[in-house]
N, C-alpha and C. Protein backbone atom coordinates (compact mmCIF):
# COMPACT_ATOMS: atom_id res chain seq x y z
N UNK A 1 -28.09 -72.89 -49.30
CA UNK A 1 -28.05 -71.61 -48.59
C UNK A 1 -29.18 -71.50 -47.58
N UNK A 2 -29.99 -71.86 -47.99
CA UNK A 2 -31.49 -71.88 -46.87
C UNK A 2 -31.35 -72.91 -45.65
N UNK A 3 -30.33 -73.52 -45.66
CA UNK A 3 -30.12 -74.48 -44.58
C UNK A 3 -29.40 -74.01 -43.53
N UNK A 4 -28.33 -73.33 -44.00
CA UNK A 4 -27.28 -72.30 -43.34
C UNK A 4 -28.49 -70.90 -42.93
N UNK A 5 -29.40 -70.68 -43.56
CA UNK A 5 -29.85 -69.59 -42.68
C UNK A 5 -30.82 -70.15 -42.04
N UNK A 6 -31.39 -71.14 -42.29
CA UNK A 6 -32.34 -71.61 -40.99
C UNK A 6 -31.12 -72.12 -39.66
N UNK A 7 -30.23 -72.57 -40.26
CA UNK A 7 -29.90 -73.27 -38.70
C UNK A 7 -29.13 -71.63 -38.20
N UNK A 8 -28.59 -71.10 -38.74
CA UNK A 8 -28.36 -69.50 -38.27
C UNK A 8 -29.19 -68.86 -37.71
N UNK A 9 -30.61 -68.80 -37.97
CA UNK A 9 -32.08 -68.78 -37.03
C UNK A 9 -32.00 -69.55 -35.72
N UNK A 10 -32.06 -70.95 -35.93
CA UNK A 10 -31.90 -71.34 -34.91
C UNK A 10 -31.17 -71.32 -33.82
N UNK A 11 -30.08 -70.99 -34.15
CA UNK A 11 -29.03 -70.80 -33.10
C UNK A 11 -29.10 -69.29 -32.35
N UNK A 12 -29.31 -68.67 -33.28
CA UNK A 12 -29.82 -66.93 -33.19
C UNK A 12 -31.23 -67.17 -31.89
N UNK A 13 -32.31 -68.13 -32.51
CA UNK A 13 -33.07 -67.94 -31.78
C UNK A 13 -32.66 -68.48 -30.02
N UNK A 14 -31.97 -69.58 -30.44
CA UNK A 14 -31.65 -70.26 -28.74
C UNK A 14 -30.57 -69.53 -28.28
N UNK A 15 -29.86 -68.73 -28.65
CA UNK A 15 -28.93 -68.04 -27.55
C UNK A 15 -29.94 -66.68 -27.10
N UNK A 16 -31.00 -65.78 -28.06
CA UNK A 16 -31.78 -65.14 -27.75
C UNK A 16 -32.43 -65.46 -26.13
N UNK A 17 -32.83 -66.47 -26.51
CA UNK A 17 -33.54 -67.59 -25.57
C UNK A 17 -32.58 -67.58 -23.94
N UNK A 18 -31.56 -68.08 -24.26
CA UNK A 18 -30.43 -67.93 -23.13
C UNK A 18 -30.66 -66.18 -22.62
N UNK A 19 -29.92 -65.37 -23.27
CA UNK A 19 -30.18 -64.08 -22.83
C UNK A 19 -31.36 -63.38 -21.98
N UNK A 20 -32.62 -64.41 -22.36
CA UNK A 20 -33.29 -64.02 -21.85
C UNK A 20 -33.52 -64.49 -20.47
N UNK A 21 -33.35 -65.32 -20.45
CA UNK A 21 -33.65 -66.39 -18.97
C UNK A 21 -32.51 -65.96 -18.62
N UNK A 22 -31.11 -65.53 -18.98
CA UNK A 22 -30.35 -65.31 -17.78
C UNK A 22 -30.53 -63.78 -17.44
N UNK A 23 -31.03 -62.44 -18.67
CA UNK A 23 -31.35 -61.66 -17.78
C UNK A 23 -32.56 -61.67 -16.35
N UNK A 24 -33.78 -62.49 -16.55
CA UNK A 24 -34.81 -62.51 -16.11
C UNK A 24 -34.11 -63.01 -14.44
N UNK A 25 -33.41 -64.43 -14.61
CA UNK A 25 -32.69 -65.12 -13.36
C UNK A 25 -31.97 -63.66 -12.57
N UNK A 26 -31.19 -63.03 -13.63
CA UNK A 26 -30.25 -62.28 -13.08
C UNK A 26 -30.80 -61.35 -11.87
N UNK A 27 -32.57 -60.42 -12.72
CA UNK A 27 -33.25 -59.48 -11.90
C UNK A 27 -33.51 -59.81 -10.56
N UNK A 28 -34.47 -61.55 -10.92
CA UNK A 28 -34.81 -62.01 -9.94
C UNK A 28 -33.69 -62.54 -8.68
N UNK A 29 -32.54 -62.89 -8.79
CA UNK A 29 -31.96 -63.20 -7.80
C UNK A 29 -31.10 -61.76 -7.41
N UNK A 30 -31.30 -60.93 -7.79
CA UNK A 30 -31.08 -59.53 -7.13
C UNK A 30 -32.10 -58.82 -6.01
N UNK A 31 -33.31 -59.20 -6.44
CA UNK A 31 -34.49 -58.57 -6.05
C UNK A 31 -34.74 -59.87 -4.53
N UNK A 32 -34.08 -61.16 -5.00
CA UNK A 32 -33.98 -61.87 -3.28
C UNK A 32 -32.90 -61.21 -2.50
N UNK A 33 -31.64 -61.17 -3.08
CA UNK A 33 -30.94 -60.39 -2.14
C UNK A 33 -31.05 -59.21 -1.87
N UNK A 34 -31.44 -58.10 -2.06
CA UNK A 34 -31.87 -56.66 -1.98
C UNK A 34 -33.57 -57.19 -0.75
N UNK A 35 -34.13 -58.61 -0.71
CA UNK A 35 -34.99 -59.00 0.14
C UNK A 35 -34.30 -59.00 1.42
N UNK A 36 -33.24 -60.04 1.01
CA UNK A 36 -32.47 -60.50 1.87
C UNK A 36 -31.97 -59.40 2.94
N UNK A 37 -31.49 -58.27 2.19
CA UNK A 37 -30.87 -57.12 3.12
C UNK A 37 -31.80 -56.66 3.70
N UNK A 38 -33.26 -56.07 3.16
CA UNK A 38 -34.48 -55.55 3.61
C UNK A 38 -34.50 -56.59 5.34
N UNK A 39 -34.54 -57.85 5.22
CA UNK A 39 -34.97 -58.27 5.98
C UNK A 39 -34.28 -58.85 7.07
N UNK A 40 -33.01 -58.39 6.76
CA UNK A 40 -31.69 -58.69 7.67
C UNK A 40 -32.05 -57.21 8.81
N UNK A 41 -31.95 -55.90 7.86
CA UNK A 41 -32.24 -55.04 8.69
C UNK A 41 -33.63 -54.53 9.54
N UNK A 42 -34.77 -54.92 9.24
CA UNK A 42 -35.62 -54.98 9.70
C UNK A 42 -35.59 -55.56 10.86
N UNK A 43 -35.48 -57.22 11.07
CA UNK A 43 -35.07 -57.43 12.50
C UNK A 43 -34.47 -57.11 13.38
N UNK A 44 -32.85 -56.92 12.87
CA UNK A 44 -32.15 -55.96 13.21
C UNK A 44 -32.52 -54.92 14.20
N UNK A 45 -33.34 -54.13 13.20
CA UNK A 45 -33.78 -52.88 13.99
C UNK A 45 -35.06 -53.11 15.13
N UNK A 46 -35.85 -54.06 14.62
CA UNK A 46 -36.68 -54.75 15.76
C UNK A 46 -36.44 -55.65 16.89
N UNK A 47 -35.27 -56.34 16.79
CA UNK A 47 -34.77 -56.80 18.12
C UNK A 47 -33.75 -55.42 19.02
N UNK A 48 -33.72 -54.68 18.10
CA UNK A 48 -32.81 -53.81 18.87
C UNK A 48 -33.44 -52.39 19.45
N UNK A 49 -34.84 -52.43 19.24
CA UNK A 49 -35.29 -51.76 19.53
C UNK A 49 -35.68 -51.27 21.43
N UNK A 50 -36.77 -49.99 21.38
CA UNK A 50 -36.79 -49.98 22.89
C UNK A 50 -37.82 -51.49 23.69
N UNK A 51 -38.31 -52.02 22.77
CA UNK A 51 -39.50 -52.91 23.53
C UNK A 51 -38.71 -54.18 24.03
N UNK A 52 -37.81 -54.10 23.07
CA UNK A 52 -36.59 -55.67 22.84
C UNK A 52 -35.78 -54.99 23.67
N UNK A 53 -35.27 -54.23 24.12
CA UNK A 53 -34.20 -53.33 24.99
C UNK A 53 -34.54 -53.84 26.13
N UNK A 54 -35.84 -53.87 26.61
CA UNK A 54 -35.89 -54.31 27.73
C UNK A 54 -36.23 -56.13 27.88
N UNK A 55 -35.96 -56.62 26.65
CA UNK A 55 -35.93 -57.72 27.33
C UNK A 55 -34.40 -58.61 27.13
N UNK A 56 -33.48 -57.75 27.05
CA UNK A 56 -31.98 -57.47 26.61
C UNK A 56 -31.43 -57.10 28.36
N UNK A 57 -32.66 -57.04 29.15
CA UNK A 57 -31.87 -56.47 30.79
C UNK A 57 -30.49 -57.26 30.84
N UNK A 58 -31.29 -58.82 30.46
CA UNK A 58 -30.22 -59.63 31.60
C UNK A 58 -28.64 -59.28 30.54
N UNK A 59 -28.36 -59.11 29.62
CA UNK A 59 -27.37 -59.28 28.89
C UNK A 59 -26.35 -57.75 29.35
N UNK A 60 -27.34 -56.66 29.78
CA UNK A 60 -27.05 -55.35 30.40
C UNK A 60 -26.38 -55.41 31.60
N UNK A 61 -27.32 -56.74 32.46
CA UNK A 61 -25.88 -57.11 34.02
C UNK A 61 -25.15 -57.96 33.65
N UNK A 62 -24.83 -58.64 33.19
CA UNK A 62 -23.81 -59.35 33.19
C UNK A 62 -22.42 -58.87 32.22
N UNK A 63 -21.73 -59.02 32.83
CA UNK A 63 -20.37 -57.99 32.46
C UNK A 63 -19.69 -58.38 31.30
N UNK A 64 -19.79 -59.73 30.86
CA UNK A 64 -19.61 -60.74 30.06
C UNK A 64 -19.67 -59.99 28.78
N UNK A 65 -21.21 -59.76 28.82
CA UNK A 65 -21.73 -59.43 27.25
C UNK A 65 -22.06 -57.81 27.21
N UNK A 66 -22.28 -57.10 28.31
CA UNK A 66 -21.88 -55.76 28.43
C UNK A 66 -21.92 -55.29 26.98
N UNK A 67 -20.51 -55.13 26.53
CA UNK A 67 -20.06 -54.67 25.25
C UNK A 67 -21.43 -54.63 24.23
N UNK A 68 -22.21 -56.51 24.28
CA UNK A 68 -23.16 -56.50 23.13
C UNK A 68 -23.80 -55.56 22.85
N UNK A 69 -24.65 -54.99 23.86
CA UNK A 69 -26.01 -54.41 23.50
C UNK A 69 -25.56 -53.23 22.86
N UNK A 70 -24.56 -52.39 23.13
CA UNK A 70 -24.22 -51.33 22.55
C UNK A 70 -23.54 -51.39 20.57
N UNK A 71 -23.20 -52.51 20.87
CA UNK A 71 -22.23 -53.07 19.49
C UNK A 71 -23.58 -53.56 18.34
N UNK A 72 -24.83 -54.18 18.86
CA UNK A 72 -25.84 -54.63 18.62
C UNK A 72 -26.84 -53.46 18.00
N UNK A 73 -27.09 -52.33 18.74
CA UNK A 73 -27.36 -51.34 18.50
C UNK A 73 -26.94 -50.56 17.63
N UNK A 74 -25.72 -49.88 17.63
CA UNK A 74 -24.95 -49.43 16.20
C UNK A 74 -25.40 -50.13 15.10
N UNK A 75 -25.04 -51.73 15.02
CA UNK A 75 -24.85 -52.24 13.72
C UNK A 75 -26.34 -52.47 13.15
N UNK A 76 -27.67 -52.14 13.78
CA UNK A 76 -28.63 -51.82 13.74
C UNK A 76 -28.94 -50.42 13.27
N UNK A 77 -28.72 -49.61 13.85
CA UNK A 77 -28.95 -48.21 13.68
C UNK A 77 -28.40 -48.08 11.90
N UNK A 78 -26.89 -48.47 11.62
CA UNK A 78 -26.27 -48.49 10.63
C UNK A 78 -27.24 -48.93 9.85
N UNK A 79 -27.22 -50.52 10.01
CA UNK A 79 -28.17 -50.89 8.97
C UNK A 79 -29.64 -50.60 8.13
N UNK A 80 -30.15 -49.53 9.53
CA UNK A 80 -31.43 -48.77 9.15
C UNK A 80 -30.74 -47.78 8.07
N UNK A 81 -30.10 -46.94 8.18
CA UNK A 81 -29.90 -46.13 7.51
C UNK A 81 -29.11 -46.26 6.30
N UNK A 82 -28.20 -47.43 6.27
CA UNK A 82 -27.97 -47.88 4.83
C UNK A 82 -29.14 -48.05 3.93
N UNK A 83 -29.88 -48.92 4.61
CA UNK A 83 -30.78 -49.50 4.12
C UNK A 83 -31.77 -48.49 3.12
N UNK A 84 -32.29 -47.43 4.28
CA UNK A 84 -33.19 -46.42 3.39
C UNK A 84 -31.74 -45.58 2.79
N UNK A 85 -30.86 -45.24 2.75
CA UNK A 85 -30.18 -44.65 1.86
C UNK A 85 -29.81 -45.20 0.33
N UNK A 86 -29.92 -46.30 0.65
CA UNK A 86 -29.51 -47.27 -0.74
C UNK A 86 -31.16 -47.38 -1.57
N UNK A 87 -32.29 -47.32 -0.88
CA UNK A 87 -33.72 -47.37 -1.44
C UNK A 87 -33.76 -48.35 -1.52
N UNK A 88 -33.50 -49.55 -0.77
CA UNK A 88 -33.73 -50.89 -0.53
C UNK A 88 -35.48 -51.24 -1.62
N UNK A 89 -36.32 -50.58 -0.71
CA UNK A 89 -37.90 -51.36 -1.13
C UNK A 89 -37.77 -50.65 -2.79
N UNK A 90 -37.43 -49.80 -2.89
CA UNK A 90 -37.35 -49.18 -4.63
C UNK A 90 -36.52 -50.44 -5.24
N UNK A 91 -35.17 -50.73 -4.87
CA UNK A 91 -34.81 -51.72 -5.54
C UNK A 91 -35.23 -52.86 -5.55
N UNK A 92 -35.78 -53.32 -4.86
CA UNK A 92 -36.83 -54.60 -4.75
C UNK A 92 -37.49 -54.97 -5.63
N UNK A 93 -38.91 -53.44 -5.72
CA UNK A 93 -39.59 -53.45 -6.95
C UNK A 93 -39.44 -53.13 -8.04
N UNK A 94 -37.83 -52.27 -8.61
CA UNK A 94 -37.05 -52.36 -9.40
C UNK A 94 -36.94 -53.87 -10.23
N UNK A 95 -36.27 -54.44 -9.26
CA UNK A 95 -35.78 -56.01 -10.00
C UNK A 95 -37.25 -56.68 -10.18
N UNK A 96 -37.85 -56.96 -9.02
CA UNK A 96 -39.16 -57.88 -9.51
C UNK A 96 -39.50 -57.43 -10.50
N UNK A 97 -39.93 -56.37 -10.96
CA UNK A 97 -40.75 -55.56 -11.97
C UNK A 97 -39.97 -55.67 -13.42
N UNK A 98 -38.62 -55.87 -13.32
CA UNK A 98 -37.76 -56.03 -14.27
C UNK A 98 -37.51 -57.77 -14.65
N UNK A 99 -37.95 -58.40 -13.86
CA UNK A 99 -37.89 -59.90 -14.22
C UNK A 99 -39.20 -60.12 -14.79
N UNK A 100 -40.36 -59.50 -14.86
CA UNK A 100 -41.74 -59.97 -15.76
C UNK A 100 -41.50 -60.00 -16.80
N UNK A 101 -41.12 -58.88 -17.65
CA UNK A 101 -41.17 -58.89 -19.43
C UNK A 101 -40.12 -60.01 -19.81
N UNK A 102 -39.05 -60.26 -19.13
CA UNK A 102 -38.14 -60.75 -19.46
C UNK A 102 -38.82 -62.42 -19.83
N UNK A 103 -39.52 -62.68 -18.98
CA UNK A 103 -40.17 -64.16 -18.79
C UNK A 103 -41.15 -64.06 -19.80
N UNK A 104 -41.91 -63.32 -19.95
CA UNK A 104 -42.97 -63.34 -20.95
C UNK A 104 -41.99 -63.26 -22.17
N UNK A 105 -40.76 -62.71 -22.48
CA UNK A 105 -40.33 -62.82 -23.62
C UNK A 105 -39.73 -64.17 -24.21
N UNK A 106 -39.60 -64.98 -23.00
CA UNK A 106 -38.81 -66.13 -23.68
C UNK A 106 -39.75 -67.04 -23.79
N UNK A 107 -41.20 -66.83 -23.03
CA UNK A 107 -42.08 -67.71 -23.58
C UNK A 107 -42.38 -67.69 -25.15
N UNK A 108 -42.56 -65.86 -25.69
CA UNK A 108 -42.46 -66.26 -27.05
C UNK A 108 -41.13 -66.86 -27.71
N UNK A 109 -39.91 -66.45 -27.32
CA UNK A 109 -38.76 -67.29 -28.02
C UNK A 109 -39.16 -68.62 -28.12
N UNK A 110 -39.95 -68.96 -27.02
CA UNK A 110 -39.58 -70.79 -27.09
C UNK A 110 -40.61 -70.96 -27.97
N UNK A 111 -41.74 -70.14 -28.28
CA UNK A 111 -43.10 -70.58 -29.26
C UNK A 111 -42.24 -70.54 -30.73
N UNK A 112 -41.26 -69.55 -30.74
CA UNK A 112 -41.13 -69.38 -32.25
C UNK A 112 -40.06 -70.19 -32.12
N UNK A 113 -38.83 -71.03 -31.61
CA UNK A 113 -38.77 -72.25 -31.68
C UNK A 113 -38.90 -73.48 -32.11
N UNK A 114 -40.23 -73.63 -31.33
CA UNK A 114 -41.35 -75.10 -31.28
C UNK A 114 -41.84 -74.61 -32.60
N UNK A 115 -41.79 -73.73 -33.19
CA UNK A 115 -42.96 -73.48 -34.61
C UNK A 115 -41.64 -73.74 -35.55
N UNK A 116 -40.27 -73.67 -35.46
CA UNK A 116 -39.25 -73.60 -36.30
C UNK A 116 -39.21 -75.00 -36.05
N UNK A 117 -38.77 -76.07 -35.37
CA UNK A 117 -39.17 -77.19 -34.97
C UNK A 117 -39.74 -78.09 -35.78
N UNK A 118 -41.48 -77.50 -35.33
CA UNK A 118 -42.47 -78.38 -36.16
C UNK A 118 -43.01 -78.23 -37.34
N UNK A 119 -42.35 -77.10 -37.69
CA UNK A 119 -42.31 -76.79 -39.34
C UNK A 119 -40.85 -76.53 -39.85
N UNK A 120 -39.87 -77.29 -39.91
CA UNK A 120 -38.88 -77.46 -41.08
C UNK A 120 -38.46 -76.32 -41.73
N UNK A 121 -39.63 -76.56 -42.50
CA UNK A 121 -39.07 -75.63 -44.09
C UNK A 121 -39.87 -74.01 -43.90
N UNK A 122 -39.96 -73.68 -42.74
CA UNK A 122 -40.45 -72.41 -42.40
C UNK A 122 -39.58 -71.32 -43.42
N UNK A 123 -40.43 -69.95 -43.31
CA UNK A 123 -40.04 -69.10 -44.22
C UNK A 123 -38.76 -68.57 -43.73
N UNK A 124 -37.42 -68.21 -44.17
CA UNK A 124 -36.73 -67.91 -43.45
C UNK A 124 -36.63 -66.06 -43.40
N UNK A 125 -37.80 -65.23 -44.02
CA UNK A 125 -38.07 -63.97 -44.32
C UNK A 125 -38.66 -64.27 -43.10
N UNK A 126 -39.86 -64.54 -42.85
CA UNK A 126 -40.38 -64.40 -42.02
C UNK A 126 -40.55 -64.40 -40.66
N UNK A 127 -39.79 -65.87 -40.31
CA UNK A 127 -39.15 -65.86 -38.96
C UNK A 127 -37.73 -65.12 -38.72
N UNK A 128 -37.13 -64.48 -39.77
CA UNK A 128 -36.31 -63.73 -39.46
C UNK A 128 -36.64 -62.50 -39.04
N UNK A 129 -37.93 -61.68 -39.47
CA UNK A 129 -38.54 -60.70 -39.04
C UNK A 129 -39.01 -61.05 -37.40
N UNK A 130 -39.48 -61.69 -36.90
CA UNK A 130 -40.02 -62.40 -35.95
C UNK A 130 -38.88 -62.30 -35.00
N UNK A 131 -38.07 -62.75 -35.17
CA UNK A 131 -36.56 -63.14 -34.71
C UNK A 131 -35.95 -61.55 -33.98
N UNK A 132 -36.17 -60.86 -35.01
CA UNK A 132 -35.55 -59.11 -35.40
C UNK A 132 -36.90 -58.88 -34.25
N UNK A 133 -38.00 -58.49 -34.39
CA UNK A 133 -39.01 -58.39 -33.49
C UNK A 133 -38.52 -58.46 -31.97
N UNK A 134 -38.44 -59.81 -31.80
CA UNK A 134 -38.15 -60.68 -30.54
C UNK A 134 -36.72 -59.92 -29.86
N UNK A 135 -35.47 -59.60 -30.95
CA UNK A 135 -34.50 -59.45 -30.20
C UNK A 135 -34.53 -57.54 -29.95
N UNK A 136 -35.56 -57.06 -30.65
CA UNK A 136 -35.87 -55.69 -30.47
C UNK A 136 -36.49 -55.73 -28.87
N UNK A 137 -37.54 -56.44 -28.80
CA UNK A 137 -38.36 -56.46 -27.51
C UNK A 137 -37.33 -56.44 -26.52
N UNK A 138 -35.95 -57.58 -26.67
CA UNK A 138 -35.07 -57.68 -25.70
C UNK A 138 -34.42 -56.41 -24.90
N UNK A 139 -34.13 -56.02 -26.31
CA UNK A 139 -33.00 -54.59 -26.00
C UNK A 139 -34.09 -53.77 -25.32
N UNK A 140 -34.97 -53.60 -25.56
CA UNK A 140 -35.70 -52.71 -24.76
C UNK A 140 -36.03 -53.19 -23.44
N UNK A 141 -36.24 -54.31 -22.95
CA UNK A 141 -36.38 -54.50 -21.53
C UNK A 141 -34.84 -54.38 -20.92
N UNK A 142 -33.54 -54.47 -21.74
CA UNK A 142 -32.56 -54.46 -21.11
C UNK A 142 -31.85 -53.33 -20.80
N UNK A 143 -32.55 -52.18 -21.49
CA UNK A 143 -32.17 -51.01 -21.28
C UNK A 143 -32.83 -50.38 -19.95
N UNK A 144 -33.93 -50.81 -19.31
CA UNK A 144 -34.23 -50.69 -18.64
C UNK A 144 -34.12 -50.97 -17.41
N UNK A 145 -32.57 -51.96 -17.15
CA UNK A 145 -31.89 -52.55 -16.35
C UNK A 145 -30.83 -51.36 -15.89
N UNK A 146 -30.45 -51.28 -14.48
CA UNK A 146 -29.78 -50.29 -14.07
C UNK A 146 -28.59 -51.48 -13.39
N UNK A 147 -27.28 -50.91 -13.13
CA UNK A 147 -26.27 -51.08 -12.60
C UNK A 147 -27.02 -51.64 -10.80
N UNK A 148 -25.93 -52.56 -10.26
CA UNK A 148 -26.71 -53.12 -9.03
C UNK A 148 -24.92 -53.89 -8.74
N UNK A 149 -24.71 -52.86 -7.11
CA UNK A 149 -23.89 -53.11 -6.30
C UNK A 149 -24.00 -54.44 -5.65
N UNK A 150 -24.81 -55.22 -5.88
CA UNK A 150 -24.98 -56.59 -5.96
C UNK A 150 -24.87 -57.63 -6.59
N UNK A 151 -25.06 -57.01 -7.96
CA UNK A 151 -24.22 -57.92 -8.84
C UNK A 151 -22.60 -57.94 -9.02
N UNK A 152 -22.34 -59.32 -8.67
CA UNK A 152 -21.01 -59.81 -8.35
C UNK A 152 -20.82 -60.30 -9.90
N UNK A 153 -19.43 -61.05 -9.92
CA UNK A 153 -19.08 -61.84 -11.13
C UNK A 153 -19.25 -63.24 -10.75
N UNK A 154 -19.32 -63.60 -9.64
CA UNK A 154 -19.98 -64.75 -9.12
C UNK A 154 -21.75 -65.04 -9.09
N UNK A 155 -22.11 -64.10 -9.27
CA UNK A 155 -23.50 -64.30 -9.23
C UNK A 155 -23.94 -64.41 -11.00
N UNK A 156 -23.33 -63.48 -11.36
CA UNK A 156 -23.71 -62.99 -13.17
C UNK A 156 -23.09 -64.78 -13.52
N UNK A 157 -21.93 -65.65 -13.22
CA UNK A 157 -21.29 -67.03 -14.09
C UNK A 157 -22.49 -67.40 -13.17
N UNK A 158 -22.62 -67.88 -12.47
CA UNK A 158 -23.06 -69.01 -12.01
C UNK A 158 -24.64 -69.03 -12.34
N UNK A 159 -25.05 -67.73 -12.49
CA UNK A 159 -26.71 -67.37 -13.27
C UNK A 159 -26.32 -67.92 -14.73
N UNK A 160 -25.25 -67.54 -15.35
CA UNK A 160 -25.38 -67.83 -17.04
C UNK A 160 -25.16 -69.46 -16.91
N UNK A 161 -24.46 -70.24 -15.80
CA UNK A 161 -24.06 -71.69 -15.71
C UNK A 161 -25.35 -72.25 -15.19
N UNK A 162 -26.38 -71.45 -14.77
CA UNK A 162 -28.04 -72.19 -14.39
C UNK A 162 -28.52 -72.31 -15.24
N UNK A 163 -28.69 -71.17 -16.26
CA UNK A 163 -29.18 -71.26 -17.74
C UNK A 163 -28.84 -72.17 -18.51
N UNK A 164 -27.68 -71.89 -18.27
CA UNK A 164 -27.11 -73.03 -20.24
C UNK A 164 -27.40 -74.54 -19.41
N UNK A 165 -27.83 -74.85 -18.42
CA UNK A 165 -28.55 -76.43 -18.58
C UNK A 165 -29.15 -76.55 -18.90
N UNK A 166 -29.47 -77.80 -19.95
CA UNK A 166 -30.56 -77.85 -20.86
C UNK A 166 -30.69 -77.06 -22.17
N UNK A 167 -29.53 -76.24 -22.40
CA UNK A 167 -29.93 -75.04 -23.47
C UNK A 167 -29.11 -75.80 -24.35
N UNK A 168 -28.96 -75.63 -25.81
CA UNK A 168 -27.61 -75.44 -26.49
C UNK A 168 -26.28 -75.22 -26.17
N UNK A 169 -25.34 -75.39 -26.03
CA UNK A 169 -24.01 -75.03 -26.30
C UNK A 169 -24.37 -73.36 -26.00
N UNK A 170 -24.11 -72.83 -25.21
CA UNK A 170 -23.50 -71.44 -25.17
C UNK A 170 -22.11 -70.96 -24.62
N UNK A 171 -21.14 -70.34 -25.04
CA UNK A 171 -20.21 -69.82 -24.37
C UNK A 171 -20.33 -68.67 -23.82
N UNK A 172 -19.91 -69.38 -21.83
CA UNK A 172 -20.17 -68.93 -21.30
C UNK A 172 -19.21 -67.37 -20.89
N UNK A 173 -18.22 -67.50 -21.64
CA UNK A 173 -17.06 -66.44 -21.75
C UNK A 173 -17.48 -65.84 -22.46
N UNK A 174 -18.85 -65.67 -23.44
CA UNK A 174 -19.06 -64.27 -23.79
C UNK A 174 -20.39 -63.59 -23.47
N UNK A 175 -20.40 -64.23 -22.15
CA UNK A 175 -21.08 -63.38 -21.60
C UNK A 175 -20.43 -61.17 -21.00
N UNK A 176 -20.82 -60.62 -21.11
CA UNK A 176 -19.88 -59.45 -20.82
C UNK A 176 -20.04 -59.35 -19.54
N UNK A 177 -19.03 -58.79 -18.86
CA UNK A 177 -18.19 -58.76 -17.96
C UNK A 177 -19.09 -57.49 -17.26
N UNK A 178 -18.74 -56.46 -17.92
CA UNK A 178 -19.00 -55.25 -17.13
C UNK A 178 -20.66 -54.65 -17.00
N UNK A 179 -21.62 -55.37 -18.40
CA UNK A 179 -23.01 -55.24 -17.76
C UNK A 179 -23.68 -56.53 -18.52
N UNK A 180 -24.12 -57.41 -17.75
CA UNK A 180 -24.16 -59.10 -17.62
C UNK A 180 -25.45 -58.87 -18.32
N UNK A 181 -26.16 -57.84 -19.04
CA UNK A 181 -27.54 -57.85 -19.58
C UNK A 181 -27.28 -57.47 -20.91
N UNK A 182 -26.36 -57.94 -21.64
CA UNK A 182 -26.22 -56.72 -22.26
C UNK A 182 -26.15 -58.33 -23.84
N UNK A 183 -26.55 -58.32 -24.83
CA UNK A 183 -25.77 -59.62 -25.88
C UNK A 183 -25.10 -58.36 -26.63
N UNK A 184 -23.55 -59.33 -26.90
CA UNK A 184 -22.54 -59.05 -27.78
C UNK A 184 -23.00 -58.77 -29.27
């Protein structure tokens, strides 16, 4: 029976482990694209501005591109104001700020691990408390995760398919669908 609950630990502990690195991946590659937009519109609004306006003359005579500067402008203007309407720099430091604990947590997963590891016949009371600890810490950084019009279902598989290299066996179909932070 103690064999079945250590390797039940173990497995407990390495999908823990997974959860964690794919919420942490998940924050962080939100918090590049929410960069990404920051900094799409920023130029945006700085090439399209009055200083850049005038060095936009020649595109103003020529009849050709006419249309641009005005079409250029809008999709600028737009983008300013999406931008601060959505709270772009809030979500930024949203996600970064939400990918720290996450990382510091799987450093301890992987310590209590390497200690299950290099001690065998570990207590299984004990690292089960540890375990319970660890997956408490989780839920609490994951509650602290908000919904993000950026997360796709392409971004959430292909984050849980970065993770599980190198990991254990995880199935990647139970990951959930509707909030990608969440363990079953």
């Amino acid at each position: 029976m103690d064999t079945d609950s250590r390797d039940t630990l173990w497995k407990e502990a390495h999908e823990l482990r997974f959860y964690t690195g794919y919420a942490e991946h998940i924050e962080h590659s939100l918090s590049l694209r929410w960069s990404w937009l920051d900094s799409i519109s920023k130029i945006a609004v700085a090439a399209t501005s009055t200083g850049s306006a005038l060095a936009c003359l020649a595109l103003w005579r020529d009849p050709h591109f006419a249309f641009l500067w005005p079409m250029l402008t809008t999709i600028s203007a737009l983008l300013a104001i999406i931008s601060k309407h959505l709270e772009v720099a809030d979500k930024i430091r949203s996600h970064t700020a939400c990918a720290i604990e996450p990382n510091a947590l799987a450093v301890d997963i992987g310590t209590l691990i390497v200690r299950m590891k290099v001690n065998p016949d570990f207590s299984v009371a004990d690292y089960e408390k540890k375990l319970i600890t660890l997956r408490e810490r989780y839920k609490g950084e994951v509650r602290k995760f908000s919904r993000d019009i950026l997360l796709t279902k392409r971004l959430a598989f292909r984050t849980a398919k970065d993770c599980a290299i190198g990991a254990p066996p995880i199935e990647l179909a139970s990951i959930p669908e509707r909030n990608c932070h969440e363990i079953q």
